[in-house]
C-alpha atoms as a PDB file:
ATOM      1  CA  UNK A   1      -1.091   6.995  -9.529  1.00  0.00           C
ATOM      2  CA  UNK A   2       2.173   7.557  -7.915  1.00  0.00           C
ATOM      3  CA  UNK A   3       5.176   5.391  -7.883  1.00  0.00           C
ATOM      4  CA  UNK A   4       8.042   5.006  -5.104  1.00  0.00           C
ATOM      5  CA  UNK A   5      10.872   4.042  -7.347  1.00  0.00           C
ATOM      6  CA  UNK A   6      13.226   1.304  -5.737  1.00  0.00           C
ATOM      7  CA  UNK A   7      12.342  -1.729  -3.383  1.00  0.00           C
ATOM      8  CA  UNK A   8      11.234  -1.294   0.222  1.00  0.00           C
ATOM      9  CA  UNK A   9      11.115  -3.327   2.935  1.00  0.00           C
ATOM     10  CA  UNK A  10       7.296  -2.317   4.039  1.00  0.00           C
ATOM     11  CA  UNK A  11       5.651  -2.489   8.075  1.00  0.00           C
ATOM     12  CA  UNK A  12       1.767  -2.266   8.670  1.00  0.00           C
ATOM     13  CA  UNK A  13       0.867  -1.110  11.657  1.00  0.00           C
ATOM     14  CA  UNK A  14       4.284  -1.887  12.792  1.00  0.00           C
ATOM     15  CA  UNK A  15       4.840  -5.494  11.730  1.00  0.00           C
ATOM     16  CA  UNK A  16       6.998  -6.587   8.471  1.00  0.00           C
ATOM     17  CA  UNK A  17       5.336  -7.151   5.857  1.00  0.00           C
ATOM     18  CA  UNK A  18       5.799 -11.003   4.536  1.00  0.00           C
ATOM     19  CA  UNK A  19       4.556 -12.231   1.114  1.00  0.00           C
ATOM     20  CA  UNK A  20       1.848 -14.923   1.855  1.00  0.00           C
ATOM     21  CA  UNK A  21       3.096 -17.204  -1.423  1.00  0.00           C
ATOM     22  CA  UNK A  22       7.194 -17.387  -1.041  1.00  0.00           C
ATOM     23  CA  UNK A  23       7.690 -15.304   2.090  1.00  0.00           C
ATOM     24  CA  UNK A  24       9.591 -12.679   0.557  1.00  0.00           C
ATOM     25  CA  UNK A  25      10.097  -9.332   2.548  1.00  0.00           C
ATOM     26  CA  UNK A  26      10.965  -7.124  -0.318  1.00  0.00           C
ATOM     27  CA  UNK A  27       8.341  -4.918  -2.353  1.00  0.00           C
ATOM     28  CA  UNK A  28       7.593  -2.395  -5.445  1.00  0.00           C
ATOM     29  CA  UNK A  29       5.435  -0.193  -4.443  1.00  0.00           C
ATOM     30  CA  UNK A  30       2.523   2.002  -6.516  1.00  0.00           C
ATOM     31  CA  UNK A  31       0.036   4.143  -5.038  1.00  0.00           C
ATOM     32  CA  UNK A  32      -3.706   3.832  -6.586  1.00  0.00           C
ATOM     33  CA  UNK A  33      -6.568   6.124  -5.589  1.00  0.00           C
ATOM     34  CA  UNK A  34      -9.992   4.645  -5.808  1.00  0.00           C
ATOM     35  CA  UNK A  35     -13.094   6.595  -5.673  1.00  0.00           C
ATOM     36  CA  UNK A  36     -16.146   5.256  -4.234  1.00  0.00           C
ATOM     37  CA  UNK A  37     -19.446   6.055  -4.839  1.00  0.00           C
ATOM     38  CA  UNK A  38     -22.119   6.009  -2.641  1.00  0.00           C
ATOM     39  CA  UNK A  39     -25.738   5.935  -4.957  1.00  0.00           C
ATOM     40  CA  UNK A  40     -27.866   7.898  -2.035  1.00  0.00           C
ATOM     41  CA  UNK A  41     -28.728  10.751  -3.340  1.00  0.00           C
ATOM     42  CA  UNK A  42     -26.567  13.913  -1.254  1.00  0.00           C
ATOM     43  CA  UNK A  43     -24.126  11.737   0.113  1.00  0.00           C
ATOM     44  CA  UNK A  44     -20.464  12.222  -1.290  1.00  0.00           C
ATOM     45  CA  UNK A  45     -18.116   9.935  -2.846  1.00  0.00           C
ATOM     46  CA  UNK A  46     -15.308   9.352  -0.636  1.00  0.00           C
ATOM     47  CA  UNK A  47     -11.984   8.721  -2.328  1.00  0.00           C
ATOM     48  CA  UNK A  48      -9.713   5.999  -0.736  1.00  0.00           C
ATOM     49  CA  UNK A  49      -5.795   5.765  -0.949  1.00  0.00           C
ATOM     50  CA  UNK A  50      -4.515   1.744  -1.310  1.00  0.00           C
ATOM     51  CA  UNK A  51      -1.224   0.945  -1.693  1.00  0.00           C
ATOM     52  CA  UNK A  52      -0.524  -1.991  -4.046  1.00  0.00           C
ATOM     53  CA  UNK A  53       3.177  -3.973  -3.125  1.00  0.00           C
ATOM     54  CA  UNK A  54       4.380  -6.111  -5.632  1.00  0.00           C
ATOM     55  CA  UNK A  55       6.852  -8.858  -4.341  1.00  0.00           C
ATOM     56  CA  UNK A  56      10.069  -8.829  -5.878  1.00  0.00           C
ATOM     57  CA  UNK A  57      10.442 -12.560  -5.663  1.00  0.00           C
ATOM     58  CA  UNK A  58       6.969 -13.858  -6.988  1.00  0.00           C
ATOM     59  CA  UNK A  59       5.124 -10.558  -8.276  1.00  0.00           C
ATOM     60  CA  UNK A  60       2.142 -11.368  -6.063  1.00  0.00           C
ATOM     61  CA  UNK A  61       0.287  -8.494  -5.242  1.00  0.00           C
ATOM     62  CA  UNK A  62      -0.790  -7.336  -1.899  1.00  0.00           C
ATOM     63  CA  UNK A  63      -3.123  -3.699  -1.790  1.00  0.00           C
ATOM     64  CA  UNK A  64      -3.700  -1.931   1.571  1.00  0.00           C
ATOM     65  CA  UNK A  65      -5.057   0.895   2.739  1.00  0.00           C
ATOM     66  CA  UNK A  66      -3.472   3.860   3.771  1.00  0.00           C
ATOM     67  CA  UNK A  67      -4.468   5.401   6.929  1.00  0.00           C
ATOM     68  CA  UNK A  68      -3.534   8.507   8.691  1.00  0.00           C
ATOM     69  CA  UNK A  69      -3.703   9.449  12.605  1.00  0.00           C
ATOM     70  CA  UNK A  70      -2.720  12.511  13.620  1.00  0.00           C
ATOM     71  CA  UNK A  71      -0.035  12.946  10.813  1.00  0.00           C
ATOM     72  CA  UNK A  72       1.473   8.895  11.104  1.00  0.00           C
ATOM     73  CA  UNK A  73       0.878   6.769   8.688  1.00  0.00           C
ATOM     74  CA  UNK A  74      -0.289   2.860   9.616  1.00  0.00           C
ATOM     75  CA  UNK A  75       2.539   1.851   6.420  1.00  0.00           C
ATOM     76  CA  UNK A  76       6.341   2.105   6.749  1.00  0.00           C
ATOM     77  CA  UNK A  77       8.572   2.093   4.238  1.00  0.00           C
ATOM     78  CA  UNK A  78      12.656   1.308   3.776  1.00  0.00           C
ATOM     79  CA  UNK A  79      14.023   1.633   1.087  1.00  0.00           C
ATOM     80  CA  UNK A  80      16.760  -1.224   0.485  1.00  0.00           C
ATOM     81  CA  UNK A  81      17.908  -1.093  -3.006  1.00  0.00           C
ATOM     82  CA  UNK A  82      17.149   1.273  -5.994  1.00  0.00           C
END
Protein backbone atom coordinates (compact mmCIF):
# COMPACT_ATOMS: atom_id res chain seq x y z
CA UNK A 1 0.00 0.00 0.00
CA UNK A 2 1.20 3.43 -0.62
CA UNK A 3 0.18 6.60 0.99
CA UNK A 4 0.11 10.33 -0.49
CA UNK A 5 0.66 12.20 2.70
CA UNK A 6 -1.46 15.53 2.89
CA UNK A 7 -5.07 16.32 1.53
CA UNK A 8 -5.86 16.63 -2.17
CA UNK A 9 -8.39 18.02 -3.96
CA UNK A 10 -8.95 14.81 -6.45
CA UNK A 11 -10.56 14.95 -10.50
CA UNK A 12 -11.75 11.66 -12.29
CA UNK A 13 -11.67 11.76 -15.62
CA UNK A 14 -11.54 15.43 -15.32
CA UNK A 15 -14.42 16.30 -13.01
CA UNK A 16 -13.98 17.20 -9.08
CA UNK A 17 -14.44 14.82 -7.07
CA UNK A 18 -17.52 15.56 -4.47
CA UNK A 19 -18.26 13.39 -1.40
CA UNK A 20 -21.78 11.84 -2.00
CA UNK A 21 -22.72 12.18 2.07
CA UNK A 22 -21.65 16.04 3.05
CA UNK A 23 -20.29 17.24 -0.29
CA UNK A 24 -16.92 17.78 0.80
CA UNK A 25 -14.14 18.27 -1.94
CA UNK A 26 -11.17 17.45 0.16
CA UNK A 27 -9.53 13.83 0.44
CA UNK A 28 -6.75 11.41 2.13
CA UNK A 29 -5.65 9.39 -0.15
CA UNK A 30 -4.11 5.50 0.07
CA UNK A 31 -3.28 3.38 -2.72
CA UNK A 32 -4.42 -0.51 -2.38
CA UNK A 33 -3.48 -3.18 -4.91
CA UNK A 34 -5.89 -6.01 -5.27
CA UNK A 35 -5.13 -9.16 -6.99
CA UNK A 36 -7.68 -11.04 -8.77
CA UNK A 37 -7.88 -14.40 -9.51
CA UNK A 38 -9.29 -15.93 -12.27
CA UNK A 39 -10.00 -20.05 -11.29
CA UNK A 40 -9.55 -21.25 -15.20
CA UNK A 41 -6.91 -23.15 -15.25
CA UNK A 42 -3.79 -21.10 -17.49
CA UNK A 43 -5.31 -17.90 -17.24
CA UNK A 44 -3.36 -15.28 -15.03
CA UNK A 45 -4.34 -13.28 -12.16
CA UNK A 46 -4.48 -9.78 -13.08
CA UNK A 47 -3.59 -7.33 -10.34
CA UNK A 48 -5.72 -4.08 -10.16
CA UNK A 49 -4.62 -0.61 -8.69
CA UNK A 50 -7.81 1.28 -6.64
CA UNK A 51 -7.39 4.25 -5.03
CA UNK A 52 -9.32 4.60 -1.74
CA UNK A 53 -10.16 8.70 -0.77
CA UNK A 54 -11.15 9.27 2.54
CA UNK A 55 -13.17 12.59 3.06
CA UNK A 56 -11.75 14.86 5.41
CA UNK A 57 -15.11 16.09 6.57
CA UNK A 58 -17.12 12.75 7.11
CA UNK A 59 -14.39 9.88 6.60
CA UNK A 60 -16.61 8.25 3.98
CA UNK A 61 -14.76 6.28 1.73
CA UNK A 62 -14.81 6.36 -1.97
CA UNK A 63 -12.25 3.52 -3.99
CA UNK A 64 -11.59 3.93 -7.75
CA UNK A 65 -9.70 2.55 -10.14
CA UNK A 66 -6.70 3.72 -11.56
CA UNK A 67 -6.33 3.72 -15.19
CA UNK A 68 -3.58 4.57 -17.51
CA UNK A 69 -3.67 5.73 -21.36
CA UNK A 70 -0.78 6.34 -22.98
CA UNK A 71 1.14 7.56 -19.80
CA UNK A 72 -2.16 9.90 -18.25
CA UNK A 73 -3.75 8.89 -15.58
CA UNK A 74 -7.93 9.06 -15.47
CA UNK A 75 -7.21 10.57 -11.41
CA UNK A 76 -5.82 14.05 -10.62
CA UNK A 77 -4.53 15.07 -7.69
CA UNK A 78 -3.83 18.72 -5.77
CA UNK A 79 -2.47 18.83 -3.06
CA UNK A 80 -4.07 21.67 -0.74
CA UNK A 81 -2.77 21.31 2.69
CA UNK A 82 -0.16 18.95 4.34
Amino acid sequence: MVRRRGVYEVSIIGKPLVCLFCKGTTFRHREVYVKVVNHEQGVQKKKTTLQSLTCTTCAQSLKFEEQKHDGVSNIEYVQVSD
